[in-house]
Structures are given as structure tokens and as C-alpha cells.
Protein backbone atom coordinates (compact mmCIF):
# COMPACT_ATOMS: atom_id res chain seq x y z
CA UNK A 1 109.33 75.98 158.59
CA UNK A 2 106.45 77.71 160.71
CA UNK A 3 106.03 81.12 158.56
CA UNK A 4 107.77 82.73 156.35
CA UNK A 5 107.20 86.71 156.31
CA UNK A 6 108.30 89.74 153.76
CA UNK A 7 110.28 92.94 154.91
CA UNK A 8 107.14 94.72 156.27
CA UNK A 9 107.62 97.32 159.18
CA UNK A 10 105.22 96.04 161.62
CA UNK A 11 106.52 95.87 165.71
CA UNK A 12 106.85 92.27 166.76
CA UNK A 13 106.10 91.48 170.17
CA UNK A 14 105.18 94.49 172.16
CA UNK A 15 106.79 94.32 175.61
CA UNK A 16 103.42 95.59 177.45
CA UNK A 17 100.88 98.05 177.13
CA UNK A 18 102.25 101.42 176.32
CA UNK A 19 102.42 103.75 179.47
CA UNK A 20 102.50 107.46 178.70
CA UNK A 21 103.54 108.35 181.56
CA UNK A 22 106.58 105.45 181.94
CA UNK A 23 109.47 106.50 179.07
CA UNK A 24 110.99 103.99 177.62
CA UNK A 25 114.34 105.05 179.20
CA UNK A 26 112.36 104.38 182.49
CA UNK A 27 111.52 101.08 181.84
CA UNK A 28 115.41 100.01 180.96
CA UNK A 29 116.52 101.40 184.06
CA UNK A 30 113.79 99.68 186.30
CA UNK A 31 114.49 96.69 184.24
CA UNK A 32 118.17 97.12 185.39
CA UNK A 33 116.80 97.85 189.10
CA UNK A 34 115.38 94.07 189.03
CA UNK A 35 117.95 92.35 187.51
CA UNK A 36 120.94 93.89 189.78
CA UNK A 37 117.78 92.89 192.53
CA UNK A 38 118.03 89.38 191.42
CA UNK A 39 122.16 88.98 191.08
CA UNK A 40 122.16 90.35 195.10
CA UNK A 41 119.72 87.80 196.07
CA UNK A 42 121.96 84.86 194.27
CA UNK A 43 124.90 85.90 195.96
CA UNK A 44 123.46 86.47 199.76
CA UNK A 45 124.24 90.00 199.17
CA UNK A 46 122.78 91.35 202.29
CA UNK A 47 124.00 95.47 202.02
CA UNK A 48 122.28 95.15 198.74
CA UNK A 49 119.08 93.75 199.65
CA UNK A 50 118.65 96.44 202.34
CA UNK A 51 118.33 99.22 200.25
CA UNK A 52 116.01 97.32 198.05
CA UNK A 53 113.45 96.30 200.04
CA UNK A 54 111.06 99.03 202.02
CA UNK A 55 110.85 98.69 205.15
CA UNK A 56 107.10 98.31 205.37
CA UNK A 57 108.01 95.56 202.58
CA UNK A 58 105.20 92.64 202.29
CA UNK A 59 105.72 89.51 200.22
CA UNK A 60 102.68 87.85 199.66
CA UNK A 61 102.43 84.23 198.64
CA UNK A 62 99.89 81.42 199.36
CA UNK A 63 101.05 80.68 202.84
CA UNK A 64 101.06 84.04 203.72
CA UNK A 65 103.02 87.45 203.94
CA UNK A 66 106.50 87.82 204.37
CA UNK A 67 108.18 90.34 205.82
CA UNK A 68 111.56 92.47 204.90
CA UNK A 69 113.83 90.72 207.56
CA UNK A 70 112.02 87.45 206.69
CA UNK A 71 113.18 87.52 203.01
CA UNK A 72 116.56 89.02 203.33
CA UNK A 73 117.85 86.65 206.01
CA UNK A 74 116.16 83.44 203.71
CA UNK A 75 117.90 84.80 200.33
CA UNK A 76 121.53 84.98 202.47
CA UNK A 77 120.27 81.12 203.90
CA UNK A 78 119.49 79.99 200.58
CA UNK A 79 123.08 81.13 199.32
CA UNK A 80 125.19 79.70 202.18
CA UNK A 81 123.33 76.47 201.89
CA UNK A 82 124.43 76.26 198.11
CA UNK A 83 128.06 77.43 198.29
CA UNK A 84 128.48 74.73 201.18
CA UNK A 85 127.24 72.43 198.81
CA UNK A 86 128.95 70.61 196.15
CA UNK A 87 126.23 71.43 193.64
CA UNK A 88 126.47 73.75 191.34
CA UNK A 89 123.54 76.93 192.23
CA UNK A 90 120.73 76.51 190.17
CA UNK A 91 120.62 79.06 186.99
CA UNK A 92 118.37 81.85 186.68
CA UNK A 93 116.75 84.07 184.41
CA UNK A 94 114.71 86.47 184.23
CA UNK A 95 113.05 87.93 180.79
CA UNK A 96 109.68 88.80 178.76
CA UNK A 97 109.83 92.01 181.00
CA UNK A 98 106.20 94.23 181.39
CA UNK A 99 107.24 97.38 183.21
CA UNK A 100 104.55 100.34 183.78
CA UNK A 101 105.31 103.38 186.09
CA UNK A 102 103.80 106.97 186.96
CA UNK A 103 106.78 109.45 188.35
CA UNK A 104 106.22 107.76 192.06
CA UNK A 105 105.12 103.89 191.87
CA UNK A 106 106.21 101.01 189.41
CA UNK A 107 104.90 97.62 188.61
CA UNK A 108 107.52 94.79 186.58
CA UNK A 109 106.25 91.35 185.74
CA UNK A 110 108.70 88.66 184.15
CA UNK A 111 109.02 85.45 183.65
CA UNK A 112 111.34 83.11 185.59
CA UNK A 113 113.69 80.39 183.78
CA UNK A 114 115.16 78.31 186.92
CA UNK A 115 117.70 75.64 185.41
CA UNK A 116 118.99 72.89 188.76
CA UNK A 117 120.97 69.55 188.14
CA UNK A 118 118.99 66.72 188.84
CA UNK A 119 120.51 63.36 189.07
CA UNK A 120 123.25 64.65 186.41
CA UNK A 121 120.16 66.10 184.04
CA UNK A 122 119.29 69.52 184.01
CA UNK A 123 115.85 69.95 185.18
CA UNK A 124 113.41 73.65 184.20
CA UNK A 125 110.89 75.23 186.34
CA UNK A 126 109.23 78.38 185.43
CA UNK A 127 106.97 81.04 186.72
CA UNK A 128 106.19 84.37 186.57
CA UNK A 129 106.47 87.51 189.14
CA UNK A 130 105.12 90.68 190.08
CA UNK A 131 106.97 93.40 192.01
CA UNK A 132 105.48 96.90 192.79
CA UNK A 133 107.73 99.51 194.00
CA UNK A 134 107.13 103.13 195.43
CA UNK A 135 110.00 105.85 194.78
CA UNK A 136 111.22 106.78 198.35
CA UNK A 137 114.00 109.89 198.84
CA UNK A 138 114.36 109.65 195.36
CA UNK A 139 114.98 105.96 194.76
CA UNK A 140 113.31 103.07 194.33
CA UNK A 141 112.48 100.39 196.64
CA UNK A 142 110.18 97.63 196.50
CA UNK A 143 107.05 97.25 199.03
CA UNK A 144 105.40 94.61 197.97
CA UNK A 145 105.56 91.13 196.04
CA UNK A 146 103.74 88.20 194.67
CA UNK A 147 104.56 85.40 192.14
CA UNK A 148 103.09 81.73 191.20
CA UNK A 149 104.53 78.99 189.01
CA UNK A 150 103.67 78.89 185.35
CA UNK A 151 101.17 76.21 184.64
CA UNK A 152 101.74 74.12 181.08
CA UNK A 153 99.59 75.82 179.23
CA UNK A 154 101.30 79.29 180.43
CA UNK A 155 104.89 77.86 179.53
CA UNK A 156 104.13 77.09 175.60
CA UNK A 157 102.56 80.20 175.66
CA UNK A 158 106.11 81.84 176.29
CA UNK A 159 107.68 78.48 174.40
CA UNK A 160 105.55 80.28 171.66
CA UNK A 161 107.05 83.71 172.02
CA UNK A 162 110.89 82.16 172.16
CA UNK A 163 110.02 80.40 169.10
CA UNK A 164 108.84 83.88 166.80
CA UNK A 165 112.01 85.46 168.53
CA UNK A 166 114.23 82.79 167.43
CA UNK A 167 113.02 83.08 163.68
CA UNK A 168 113.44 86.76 164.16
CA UNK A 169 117.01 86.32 165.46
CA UNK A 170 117.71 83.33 163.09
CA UNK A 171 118.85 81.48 166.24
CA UNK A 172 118.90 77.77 164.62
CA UNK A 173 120.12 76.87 168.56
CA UNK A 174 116.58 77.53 169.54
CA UNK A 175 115.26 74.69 167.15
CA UNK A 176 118.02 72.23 167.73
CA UNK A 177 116.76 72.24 171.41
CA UNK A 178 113.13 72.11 171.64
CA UNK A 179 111.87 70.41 168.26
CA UNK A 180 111.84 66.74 169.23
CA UNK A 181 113.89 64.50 167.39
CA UNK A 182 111.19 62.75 165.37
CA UNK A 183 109.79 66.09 164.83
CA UNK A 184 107.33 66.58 161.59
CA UNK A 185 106.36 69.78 159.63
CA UNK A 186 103.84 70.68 157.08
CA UNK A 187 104.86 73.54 154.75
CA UNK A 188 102.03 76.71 154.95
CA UNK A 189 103.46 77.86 150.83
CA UNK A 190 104.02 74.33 149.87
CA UNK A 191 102.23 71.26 151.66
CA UNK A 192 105.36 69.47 152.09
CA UNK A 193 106.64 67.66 154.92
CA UNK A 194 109.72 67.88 156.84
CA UNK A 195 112.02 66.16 159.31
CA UNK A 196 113.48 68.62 162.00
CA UNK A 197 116.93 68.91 160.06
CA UNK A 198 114.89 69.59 156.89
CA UNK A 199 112.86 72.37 159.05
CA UNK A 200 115.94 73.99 160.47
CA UNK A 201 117.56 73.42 156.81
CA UNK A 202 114.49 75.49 155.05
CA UNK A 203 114.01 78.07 157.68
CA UNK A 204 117.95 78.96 156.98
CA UNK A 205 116.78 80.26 153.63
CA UNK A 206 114.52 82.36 154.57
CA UNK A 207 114.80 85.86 156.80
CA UNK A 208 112.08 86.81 158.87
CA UNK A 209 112.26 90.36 159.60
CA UNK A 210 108.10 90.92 161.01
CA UNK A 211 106.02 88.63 162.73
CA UNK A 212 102.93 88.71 165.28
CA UNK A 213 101.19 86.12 167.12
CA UNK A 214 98.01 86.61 167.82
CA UNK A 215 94.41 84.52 169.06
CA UNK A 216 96.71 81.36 170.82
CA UNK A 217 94.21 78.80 171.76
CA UNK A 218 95.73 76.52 174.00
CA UNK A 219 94.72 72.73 174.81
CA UNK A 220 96.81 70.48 177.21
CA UNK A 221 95.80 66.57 177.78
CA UNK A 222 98.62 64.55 179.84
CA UNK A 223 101.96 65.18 177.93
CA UNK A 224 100.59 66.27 174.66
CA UNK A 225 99.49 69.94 173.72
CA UNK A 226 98.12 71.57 170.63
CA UNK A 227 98.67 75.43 170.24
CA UNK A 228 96.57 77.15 167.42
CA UNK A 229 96.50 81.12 166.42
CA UNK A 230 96.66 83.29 163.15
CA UNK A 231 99.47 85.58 162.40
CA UNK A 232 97.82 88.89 161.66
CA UNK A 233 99.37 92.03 160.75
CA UNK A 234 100.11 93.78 157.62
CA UNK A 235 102.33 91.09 156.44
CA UNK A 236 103.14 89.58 152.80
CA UNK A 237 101.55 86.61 154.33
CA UNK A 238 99.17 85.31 157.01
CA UNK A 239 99.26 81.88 158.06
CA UNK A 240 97.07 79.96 160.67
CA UNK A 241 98.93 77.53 162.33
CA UNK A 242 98.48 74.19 164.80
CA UNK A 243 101.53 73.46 166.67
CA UNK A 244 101.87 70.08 168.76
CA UNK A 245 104.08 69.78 171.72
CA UNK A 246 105.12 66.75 173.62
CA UNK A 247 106.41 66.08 177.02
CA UNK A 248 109.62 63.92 178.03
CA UNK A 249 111.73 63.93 180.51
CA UNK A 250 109.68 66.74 182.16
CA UNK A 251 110.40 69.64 179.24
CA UNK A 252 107.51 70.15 176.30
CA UNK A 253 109.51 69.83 173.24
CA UNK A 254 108.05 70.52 169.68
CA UNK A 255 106.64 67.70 167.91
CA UNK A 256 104.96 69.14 164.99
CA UNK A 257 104.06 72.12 162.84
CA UNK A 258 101.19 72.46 160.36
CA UNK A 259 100.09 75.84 158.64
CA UNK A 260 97.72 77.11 156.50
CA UNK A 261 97.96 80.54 154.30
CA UNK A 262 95.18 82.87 154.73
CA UNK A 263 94.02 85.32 152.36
């Protein structure tokens, strides 16, 4: 397994920087403004998508702005194009949430997880957005937007994020589904090697209940990667690791683990 950490209270995974001025009751709510935001734009809800959008509202993109009627009547398009189709609609979600605010304007970024059926396989595209929002007559409403597609290096930066959260959850599904099936492991406490069923077998032992990534040095070349950082913190144990990813079939999949205790 990757690292293996002592009860130690350290916070894991900070969702942003911390905002005085934007409780953290806040940021659930405006986190529940966007998601409700995304469910009305799956389902062409049009009455919805109204009172979300200003009407000043400005989408801005790479081929230019967009404007509030302009996105609304695509969003409803989009839907009655897919429920006219025999396709199932593509799957979406939306997580790794940074939310700050003052009492009158808010900013959310998140990552994008958009699952389609491609020739009977499923097929993952990802990127990341940025809504800012002014409160109007006491609510909410979004005036402006912007997003780009997640570039590889950018994805196994978040692959390595899901991974620490799947220790920390001791969600063995995670590993079953992105470590490659000739997968290899070096132990950091022990040296010894390990197939992916020995990995997922080991890491069952052990309960994770702190961990912290930090310094991730990515390097991408074709459909290989190699991920390296240190796990700092006041931990039991710090371990620098070098991760290797492969790409098939168009997903990066874990290939191999190696780490290294630090004193």
C-alpha cells in the first residue's frame, strides 16, 4: 500500500483557502445553490434556470461570451436532443468544491466528472469551472462564467486526491478501478512488492485516519506519467512517494507505487 499513517489529528485535504468572511454554513448552501444549478440544466428546466442566471449574465469561453438567453435556450436544446435519443444522457458530477464569498458576491470552482457511452464503453472527460455570483434582492444569481477542460497532468492531480480520500474512506472500490491489472507496489515500511490484489489485501489492514499531500511534481510523456510528492504533516510517518500511471483505453489507470520513509 501507498502510506500507512497513525491516529494523529491533522485536517486532510482543505477544501480552499479559509475565508473569514464566508462561514462554513455559507459555503454548504452555495454548494447546494450549484448543484440544484446543475440538476435544472440536465433536465431542460427552463423556470429554474431563469432565476439563476442574472440578467446581465456573461459566459465567457474561448469563442466568446454568451449571453443569458443564449445558455438557457442551449441547456433546454441539449436536453430535448438527449431524451429524443435512445442514448442514455451522459453522467455528471460535480465535486472538489472551492467556495469563497463576502456578504454580497461569491466565487465556486469544481471539478467536472462527465461519464457518455461510447460504442458500448463508457468514456470520461473532465474539467474544471468557475462561477461568480452577486446576491441580488436577497438571493443569489450568477453573472458570470468560465471553465476549460482538465489537461492530463491536472486529472492525476485530482486522480491523486481521490486516491488519499479513498484510503481515508477505506473505499477498496476506488482501487479495484483505477490500479491496472498488472499493477506493482513497493512497500515504504517494508521494501516488498505487491500485485494489485496483494495492495488492496494489505491496505485492508491498515486504517488511515490523517493524511496530506503535499509538493506533487507532475511529468506526462505520451500515455505514461510519474507523480512524485512528500506527505508532510505531523504524522507517525512521512513517506515520499513516485506513483506511475498509464493510459488505455483513454482513462490513466495506476500502474505502480514506490515509497520511501522519511525521517
Amino acid at each position: 500500500m501507498r502510506v500507512v499513517l497513525a491516529a494523529v489529528a491533522v485536517v486532510s485535504f482543505a477544501s480552499g483557502p479559509a475565508f473569514a468572511q464566508c462561514p462554513e454554513a455559507d459555503q454548504k448552501k452555495l454548494e447546494q445553490f450549484d448543484r440544484a444549478w446543475g440538476e435544472a440544466a440536465e433536465h431542460g428546466d427552463r423556470a429554474h434556470l431563469q432565476g439563476i442566471y442574472a440578467d446581465d449574465f456573461a459566459g465567457l469561453s474561448a469563442t466568446g461570451s454568451t449571453s443569458k438567453t443564449q445558455i438557457i435556450d442551449t441547456a433546454v436544446r441539449d436536453f430535448e436532443r438527449v431524451r429524443a435519443s435512445a442514448k442514455p444522457a451522459p453522467k455528471v458530477v460535480h465535486d472538489y468544491y472551492v467556495i469563497g464569498c463576502t456578504p454580497a458576491t461569491a466565487t465556486i470552482t469544481h471539478r467536472n466528472v462527465i461519464t457518455t457511452m461510447v460504442d458500448g464503453k463508457e468514456k470520461t472527460a473532465y474539467s474544471r469551472s468557475v462561477h461568480f455570483l452577486e446576491k441580488r434582492s436577497d438571493r443569489w444569481q450568477v453573472v458570470s462564467n468560465a471553465g476549460n477542460p482538465l489537461g492530463d497532468a491536472a486529472v492525476l492531480v485530482y486522480m491523486e486526491r481521490e486516491w488519499n480520500d479513498a484510503e481515508l474512506a477505506r473505499d477498496y472500490a476506488w482501487h479495484e478501478r483505477n490500479y491496472s491489472d498488472d499493477f506493482s507496489g513497493i512497500s515504504s515500511r517494508t521494501g516488498a512488492l505487491s500485485t494489485k490484489s496483494e495492495d488492496i489485501a494489505s491496505s485492508k489492514k491498515a486504517t488511515v485516519t490523517s493524511a496530506n499531500l503535499s509538493e506533487l511534481d507532475v511529468r506526462v510523456e505520451g500515455d505514461s506519467a510519474i507523480m512524485g510528492t512528500d506527505d508532510k504533516g505531523a504524522f507517525d510517518r512521512k513517506v515520499r512517494f513516485t506513483d506511475t500511471f498509464v493510459k488505455r483505453d483513454g482513462r490513466w489507470l495506476v500502474w505502480a507505487t514506490q515509497g520511501t520513509a522519511i525521517s
